[in-house]
PDB file of N, CA and C in Angstrom:
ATOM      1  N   UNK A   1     -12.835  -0.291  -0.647  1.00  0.00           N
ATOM      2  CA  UNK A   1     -11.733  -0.751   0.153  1.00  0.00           C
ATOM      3  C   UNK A   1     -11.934  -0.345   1.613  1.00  0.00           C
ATOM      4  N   UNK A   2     -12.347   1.163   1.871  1.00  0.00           N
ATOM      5  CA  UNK A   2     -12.767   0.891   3.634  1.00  0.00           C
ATOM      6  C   UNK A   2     -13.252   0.091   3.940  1.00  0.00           C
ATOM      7  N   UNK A   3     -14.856  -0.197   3.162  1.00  0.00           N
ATOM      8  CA  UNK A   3     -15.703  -1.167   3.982  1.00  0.00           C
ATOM      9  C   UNK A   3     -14.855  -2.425   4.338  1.00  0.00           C
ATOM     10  N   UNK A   4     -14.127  -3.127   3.457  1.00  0.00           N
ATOM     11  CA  UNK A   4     -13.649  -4.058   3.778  1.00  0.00           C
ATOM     12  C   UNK A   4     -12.217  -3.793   5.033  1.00  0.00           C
ATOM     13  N   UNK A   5     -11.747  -2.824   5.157  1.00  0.00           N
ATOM     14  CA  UNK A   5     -10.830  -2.839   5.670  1.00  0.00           C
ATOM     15  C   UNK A   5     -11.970  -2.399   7.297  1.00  0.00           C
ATOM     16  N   UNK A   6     -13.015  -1.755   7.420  1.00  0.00           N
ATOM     17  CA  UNK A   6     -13.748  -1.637   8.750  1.00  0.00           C
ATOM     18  C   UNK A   6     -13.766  -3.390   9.182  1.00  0.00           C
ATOM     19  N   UNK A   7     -14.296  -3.948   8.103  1.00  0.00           N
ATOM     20  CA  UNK A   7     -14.597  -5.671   8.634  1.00  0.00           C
ATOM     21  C   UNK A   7     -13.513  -6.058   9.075  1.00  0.00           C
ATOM     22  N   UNK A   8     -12.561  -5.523   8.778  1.00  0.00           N
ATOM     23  CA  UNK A   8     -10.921  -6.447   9.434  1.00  0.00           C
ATOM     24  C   UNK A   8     -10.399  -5.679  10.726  1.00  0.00           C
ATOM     25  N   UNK A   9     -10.393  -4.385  10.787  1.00  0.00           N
ATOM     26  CA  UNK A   9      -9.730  -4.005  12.246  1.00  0.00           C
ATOM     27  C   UNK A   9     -10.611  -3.615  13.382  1.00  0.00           C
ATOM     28  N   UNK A  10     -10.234  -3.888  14.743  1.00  0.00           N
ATOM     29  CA  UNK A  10     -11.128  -3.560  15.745  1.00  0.00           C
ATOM     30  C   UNK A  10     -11.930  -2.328  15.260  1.00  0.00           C
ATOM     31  N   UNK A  11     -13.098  -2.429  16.151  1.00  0.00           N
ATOM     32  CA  UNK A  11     -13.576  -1.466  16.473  1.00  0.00           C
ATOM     33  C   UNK A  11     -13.263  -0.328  16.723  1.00  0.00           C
ATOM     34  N   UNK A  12     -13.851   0.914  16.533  1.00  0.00           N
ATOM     35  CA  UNK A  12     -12.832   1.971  17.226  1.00  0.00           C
ATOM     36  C   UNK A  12     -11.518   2.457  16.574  1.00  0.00           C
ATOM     37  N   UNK A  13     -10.661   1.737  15.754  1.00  0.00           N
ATOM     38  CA  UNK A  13      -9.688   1.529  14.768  1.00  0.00           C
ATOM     39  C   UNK A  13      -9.363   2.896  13.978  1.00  0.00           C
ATOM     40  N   UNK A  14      -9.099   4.241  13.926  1.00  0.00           N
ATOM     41  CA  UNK A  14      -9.251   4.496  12.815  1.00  0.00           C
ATOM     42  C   UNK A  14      -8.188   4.794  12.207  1.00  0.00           C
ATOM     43  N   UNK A  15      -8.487   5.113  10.583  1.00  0.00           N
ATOM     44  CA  UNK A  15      -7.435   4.507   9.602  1.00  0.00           C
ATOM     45  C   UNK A  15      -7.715   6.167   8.231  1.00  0.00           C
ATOM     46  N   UNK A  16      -6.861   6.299   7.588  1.00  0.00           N
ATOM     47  CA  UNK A  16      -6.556   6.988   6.395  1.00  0.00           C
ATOM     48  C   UNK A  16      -6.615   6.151   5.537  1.00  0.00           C
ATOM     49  N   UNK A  17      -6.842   6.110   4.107  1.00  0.00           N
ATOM     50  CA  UNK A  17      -6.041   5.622   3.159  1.00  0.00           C
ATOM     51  C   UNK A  17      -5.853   6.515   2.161  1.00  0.00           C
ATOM     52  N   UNK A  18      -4.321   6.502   1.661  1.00  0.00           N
ATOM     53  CA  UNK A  18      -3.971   7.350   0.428  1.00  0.00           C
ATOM     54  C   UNK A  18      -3.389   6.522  -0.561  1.00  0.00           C
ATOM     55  N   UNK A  19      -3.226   7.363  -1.483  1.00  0.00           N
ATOM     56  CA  UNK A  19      -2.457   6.807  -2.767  1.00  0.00           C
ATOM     57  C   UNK A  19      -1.498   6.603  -3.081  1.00  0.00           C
ATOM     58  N   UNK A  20      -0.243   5.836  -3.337  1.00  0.00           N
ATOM     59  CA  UNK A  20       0.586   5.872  -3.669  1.00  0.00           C
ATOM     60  C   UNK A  20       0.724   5.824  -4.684  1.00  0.00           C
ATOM     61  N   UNK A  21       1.496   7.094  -5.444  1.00  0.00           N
ATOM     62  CA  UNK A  21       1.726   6.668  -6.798  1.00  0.00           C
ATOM     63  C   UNK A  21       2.924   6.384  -7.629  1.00  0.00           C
ATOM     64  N   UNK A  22       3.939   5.998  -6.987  1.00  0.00           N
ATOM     65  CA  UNK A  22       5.464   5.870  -7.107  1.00  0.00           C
ATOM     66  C   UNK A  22       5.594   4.541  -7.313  1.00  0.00           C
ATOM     67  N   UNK A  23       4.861   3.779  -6.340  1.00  0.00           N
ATOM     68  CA  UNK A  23       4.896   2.042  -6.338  1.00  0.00           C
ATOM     69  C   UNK A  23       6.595   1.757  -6.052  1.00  0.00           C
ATOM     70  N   UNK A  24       7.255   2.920  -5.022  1.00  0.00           N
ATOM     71  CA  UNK A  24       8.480   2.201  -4.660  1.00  0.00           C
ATOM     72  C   UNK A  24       8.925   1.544  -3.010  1.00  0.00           C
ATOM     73  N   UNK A  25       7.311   1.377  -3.070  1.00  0.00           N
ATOM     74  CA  UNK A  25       7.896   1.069  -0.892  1.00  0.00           C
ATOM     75  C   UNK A  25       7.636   2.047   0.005  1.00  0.00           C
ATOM     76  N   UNK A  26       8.064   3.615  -0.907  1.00  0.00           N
ATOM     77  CA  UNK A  26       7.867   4.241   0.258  1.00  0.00           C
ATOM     78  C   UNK A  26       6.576   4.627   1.017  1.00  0.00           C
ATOM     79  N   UNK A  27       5.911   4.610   0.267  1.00  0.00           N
ATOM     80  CA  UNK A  27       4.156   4.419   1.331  1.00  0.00           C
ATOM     81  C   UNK A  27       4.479   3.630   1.986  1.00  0.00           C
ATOM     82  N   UNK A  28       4.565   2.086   2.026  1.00  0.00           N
ATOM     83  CA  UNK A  28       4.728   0.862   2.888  1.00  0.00           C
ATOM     84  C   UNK A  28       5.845   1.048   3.951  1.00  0.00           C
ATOM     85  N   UNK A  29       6.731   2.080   3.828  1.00  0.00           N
ATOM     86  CA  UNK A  29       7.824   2.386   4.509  1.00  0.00           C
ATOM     87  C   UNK A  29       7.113   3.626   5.442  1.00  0.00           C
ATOM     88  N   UNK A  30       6.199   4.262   5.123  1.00  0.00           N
ATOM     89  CA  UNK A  30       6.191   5.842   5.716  1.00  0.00           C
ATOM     90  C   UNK A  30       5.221   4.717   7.036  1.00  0.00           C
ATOM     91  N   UNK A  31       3.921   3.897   6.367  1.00  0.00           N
ATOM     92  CA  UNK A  31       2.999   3.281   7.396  1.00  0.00           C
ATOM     93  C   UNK A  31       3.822   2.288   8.427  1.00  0.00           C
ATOM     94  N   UNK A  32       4.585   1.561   7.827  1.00  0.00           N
ATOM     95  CA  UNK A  32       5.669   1.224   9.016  1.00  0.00           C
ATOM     96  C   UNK A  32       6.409   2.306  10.360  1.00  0.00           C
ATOM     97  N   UNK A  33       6.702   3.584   9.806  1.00  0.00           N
ATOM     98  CA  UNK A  33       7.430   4.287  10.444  1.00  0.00           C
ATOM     99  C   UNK A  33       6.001   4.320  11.858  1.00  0.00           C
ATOM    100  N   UNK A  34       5.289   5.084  10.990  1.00  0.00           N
ATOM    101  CA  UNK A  34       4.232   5.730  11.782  1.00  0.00           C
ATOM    102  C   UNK A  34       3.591   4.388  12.768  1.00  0.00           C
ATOM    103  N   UNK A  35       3.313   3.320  12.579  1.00  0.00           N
ATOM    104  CA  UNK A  35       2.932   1.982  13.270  1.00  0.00           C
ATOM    105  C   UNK A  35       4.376   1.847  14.297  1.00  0.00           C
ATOM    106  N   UNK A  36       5.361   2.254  14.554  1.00  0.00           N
ATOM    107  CA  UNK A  36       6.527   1.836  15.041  1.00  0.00           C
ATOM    108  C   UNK A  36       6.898   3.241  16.267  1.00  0.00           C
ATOM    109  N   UNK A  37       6.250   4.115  15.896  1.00  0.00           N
ATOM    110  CA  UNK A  37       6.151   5.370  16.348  1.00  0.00           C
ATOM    111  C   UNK A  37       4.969   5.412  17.394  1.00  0.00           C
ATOM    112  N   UNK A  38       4.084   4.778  16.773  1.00  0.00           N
ATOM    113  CA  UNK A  38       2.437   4.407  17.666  1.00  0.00           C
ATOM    114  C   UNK A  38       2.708   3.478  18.961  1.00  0.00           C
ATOM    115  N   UNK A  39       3.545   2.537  18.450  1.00  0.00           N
ATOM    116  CA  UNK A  39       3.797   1.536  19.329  1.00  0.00           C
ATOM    117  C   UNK A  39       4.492   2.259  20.160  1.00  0.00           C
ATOM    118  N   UNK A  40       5.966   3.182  19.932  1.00  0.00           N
ATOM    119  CA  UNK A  40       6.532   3.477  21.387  1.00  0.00           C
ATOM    120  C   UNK A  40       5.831   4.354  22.259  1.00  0.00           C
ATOM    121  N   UNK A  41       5.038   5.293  21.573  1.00  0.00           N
ATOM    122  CA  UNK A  41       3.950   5.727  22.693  1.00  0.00           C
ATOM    123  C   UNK A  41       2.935   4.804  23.315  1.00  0.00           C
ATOM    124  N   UNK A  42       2.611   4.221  23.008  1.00  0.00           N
ATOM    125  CA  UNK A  42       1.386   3.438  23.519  1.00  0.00           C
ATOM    126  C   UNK A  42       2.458   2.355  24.476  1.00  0.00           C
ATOM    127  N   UNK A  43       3.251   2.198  24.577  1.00  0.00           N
ATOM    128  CA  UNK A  43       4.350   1.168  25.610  1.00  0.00           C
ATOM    129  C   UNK A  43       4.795   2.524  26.459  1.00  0.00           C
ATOM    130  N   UNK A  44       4.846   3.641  26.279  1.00  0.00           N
ATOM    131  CA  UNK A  44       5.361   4.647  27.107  1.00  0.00           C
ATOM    132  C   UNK A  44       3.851   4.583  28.237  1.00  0.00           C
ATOM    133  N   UNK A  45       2.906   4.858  27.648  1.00  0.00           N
ATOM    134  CA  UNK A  45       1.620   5.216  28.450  1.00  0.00           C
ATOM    135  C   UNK A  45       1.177   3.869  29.000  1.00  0.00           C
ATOM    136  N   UNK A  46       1.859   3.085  28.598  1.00  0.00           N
ATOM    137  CA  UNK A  46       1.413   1.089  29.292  1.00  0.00           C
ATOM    138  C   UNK A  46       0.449   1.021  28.537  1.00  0.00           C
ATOM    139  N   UNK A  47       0.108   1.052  27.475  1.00  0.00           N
ATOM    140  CA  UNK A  47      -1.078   0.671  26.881  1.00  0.00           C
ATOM    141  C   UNK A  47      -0.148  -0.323  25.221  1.00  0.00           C
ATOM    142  N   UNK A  48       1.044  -0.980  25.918  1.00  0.00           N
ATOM    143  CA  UNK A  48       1.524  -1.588  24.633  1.00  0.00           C
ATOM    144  C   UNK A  48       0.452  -2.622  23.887  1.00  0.00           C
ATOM    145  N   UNK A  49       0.689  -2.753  22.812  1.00  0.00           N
ATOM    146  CA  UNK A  49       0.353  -3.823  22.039  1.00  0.00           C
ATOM    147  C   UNK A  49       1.510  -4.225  20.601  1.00  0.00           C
ATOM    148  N   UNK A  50       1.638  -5.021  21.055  1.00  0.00           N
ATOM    149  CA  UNK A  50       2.392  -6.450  20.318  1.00  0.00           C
ATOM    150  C   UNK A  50       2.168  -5.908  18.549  1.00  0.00           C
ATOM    151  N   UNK A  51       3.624  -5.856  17.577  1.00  0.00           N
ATOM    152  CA  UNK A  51       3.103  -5.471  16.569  1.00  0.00           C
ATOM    153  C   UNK A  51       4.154  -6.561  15.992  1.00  0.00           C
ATOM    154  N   UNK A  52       3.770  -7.516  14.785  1.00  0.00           N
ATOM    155  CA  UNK A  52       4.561  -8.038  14.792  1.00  0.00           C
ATOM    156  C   UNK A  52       5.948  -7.965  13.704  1.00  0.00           C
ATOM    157  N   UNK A  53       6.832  -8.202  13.684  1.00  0.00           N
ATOM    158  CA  UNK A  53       8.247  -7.595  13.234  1.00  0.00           C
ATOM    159  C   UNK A  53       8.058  -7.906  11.716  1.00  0.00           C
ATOM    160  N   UNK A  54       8.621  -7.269  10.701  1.00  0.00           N
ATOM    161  CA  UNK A  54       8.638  -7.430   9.629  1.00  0.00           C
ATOM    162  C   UNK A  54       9.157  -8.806   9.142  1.00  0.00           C
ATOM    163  N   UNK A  55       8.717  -9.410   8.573  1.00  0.00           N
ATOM    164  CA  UNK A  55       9.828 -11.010   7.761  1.00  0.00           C
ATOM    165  C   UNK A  55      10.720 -10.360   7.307  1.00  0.00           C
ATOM    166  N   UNK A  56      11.800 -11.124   7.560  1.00  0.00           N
ATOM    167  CA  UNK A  56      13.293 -10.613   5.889  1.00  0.00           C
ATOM    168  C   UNK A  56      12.897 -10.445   5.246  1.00  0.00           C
ATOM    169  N   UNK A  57      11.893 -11.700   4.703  1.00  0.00           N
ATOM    170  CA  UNK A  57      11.278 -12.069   3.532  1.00  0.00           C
ATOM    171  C   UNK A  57      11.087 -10.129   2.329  1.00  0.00           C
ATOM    172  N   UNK A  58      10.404  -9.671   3.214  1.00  0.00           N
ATOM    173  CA  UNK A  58       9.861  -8.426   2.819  1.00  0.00           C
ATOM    174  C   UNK A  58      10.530  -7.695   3.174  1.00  0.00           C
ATOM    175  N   UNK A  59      11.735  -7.087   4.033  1.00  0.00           N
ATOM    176  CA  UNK A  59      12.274  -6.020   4.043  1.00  0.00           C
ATOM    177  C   UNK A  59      12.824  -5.637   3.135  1.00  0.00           C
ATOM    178  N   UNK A  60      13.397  -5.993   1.984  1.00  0.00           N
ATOM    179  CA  UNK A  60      13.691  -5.341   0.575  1.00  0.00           C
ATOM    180  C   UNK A  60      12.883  -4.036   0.427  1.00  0.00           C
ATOM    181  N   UNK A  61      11.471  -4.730   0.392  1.00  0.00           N
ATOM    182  CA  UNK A  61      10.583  -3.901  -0.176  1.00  0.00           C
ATOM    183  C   UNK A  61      10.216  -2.547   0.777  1.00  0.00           C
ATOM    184  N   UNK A  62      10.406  -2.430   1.982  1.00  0.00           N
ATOM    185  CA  UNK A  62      10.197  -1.600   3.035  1.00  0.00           C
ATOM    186  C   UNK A  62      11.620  -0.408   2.533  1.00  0.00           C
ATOM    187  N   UNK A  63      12.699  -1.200   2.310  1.00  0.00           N
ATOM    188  CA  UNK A  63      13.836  -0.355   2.158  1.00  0.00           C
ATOM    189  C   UNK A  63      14.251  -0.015   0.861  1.00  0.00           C
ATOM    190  N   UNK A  64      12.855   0.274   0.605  1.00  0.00           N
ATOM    191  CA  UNK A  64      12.956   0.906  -1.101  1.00  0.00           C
ATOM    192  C   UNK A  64      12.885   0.152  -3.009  1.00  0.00           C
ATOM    193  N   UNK A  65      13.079  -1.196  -2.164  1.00  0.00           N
ATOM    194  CA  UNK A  65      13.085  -2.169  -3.484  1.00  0.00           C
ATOM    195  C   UNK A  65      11.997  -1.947  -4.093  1.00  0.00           C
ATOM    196  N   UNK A  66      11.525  -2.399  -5.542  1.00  0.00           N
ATOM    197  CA  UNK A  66      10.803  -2.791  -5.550  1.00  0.00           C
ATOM    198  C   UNK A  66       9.845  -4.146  -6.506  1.00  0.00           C
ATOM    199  N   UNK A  67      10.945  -4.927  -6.173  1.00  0.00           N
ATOM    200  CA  UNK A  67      10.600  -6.494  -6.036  1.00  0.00           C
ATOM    201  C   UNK A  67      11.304  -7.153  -4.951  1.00  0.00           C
ATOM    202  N   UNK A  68      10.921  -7.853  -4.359  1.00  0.00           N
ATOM    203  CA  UNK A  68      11.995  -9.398  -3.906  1.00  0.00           C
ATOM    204  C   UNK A  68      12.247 -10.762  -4.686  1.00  0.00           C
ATOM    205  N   UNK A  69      13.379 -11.141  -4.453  1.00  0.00           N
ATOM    206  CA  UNK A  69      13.576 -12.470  -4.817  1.00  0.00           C
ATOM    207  C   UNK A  69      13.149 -13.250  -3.848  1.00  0.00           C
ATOM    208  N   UNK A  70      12.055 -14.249  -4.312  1.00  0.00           N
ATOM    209  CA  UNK A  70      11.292 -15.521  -3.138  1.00  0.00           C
ATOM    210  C   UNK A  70      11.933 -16.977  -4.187  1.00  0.00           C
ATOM    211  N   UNK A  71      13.387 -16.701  -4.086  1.00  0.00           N
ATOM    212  CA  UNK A  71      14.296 -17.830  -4.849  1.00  0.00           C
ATOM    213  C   UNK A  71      13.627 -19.337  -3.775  1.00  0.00           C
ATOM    214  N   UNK A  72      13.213 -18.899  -2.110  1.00  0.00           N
ATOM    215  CA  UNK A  72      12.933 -20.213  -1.277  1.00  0.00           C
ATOM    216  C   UNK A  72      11.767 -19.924  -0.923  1.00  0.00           C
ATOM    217  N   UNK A  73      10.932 -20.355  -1.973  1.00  0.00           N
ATOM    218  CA  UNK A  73       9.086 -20.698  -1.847  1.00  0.00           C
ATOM    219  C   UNK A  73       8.781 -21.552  -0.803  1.00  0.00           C
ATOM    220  N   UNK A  74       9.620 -21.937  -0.432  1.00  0.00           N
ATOM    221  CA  UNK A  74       9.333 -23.530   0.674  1.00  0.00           C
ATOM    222  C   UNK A  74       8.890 -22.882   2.050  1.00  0.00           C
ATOM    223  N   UNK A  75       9.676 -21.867   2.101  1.00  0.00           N
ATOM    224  CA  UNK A  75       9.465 -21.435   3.554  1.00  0.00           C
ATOM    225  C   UNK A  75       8.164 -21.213   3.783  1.00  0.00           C
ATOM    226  N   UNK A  76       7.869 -20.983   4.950  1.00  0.00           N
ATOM    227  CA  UNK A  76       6.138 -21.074   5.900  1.00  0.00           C
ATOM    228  C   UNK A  76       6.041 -19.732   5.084  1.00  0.00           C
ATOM    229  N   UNK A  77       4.571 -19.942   4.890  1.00  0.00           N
ATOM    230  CA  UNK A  77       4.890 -18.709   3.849  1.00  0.00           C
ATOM    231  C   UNK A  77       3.496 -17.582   4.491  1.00  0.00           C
ATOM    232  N   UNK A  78       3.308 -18.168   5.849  1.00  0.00           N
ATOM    233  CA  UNK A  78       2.869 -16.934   7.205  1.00  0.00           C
ATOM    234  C   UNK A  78       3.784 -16.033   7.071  1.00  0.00           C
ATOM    235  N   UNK A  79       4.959 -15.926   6.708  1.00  0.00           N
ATOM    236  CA  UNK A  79       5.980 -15.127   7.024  1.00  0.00           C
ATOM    237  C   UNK A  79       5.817 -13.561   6.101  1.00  0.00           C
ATOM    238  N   UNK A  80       4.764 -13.855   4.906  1.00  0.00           N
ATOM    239  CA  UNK A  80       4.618 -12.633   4.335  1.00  0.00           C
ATOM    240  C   UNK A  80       3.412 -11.945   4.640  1.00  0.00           C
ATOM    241  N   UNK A  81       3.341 -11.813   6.373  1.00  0.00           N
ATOM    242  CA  UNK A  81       2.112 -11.317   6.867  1.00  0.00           C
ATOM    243  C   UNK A  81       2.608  -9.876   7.884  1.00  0.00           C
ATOM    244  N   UNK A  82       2.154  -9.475   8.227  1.00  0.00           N
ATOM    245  CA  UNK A  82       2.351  -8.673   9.576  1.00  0.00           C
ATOM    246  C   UNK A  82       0.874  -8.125   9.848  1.00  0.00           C
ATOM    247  N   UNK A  83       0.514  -8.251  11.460  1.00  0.00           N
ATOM    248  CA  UNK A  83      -0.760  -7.703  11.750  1.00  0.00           C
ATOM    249  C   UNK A  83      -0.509  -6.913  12.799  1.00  0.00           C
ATOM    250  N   UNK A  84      -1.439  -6.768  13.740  1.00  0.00           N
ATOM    251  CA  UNK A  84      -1.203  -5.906  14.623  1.00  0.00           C
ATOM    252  C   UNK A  84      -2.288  -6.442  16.062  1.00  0.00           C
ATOM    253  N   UNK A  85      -1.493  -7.239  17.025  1.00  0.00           N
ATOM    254  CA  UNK A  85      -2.523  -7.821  17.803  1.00  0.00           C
ATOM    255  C   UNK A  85      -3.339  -6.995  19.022  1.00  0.00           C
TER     256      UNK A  85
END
């Protein structure tokens, strides 16, 4: 899983990965915090970069769920993405 995750983020990038073993969000919730935390420093020092906002779609799951209802499949379904430009 690094190697593949080196092929996806810049250069220079670096990254942890741990385990979650609860499977309730809160990993996905702690890496949000910390990405949201990164960002206001890096906009404090002018060095912002653009992160983009969570979908509804998925905030269930950020706030502890752990399923969503996708009752409207129709929608653009880019919307279950977030990157970091």
């Amino acid at each position: 899983m690094n190697e593949k995750i080196l092929e996806l983020v810049n250069p220079g990038v670096e990254f942890e990965l741990m385990l979650s073993e609860d499977g309730s969000g809160r990993g996905a919730a702690l890496v949000a915090a910390v990405a949201v935390r990164q960002q206001e420093e890096l906009r404090k020092r002018g060095r912002y970069r653009k992160i983009t906002p969570i979908p509804d779609s998925i905030k269930p799951l950020v706030n502890g769920q752990t399923t969503i209802n996708n009752n409207n499949n129709n929608n653009n379904n880019n919307q279950n993405t977030a990157s970091v430009n």
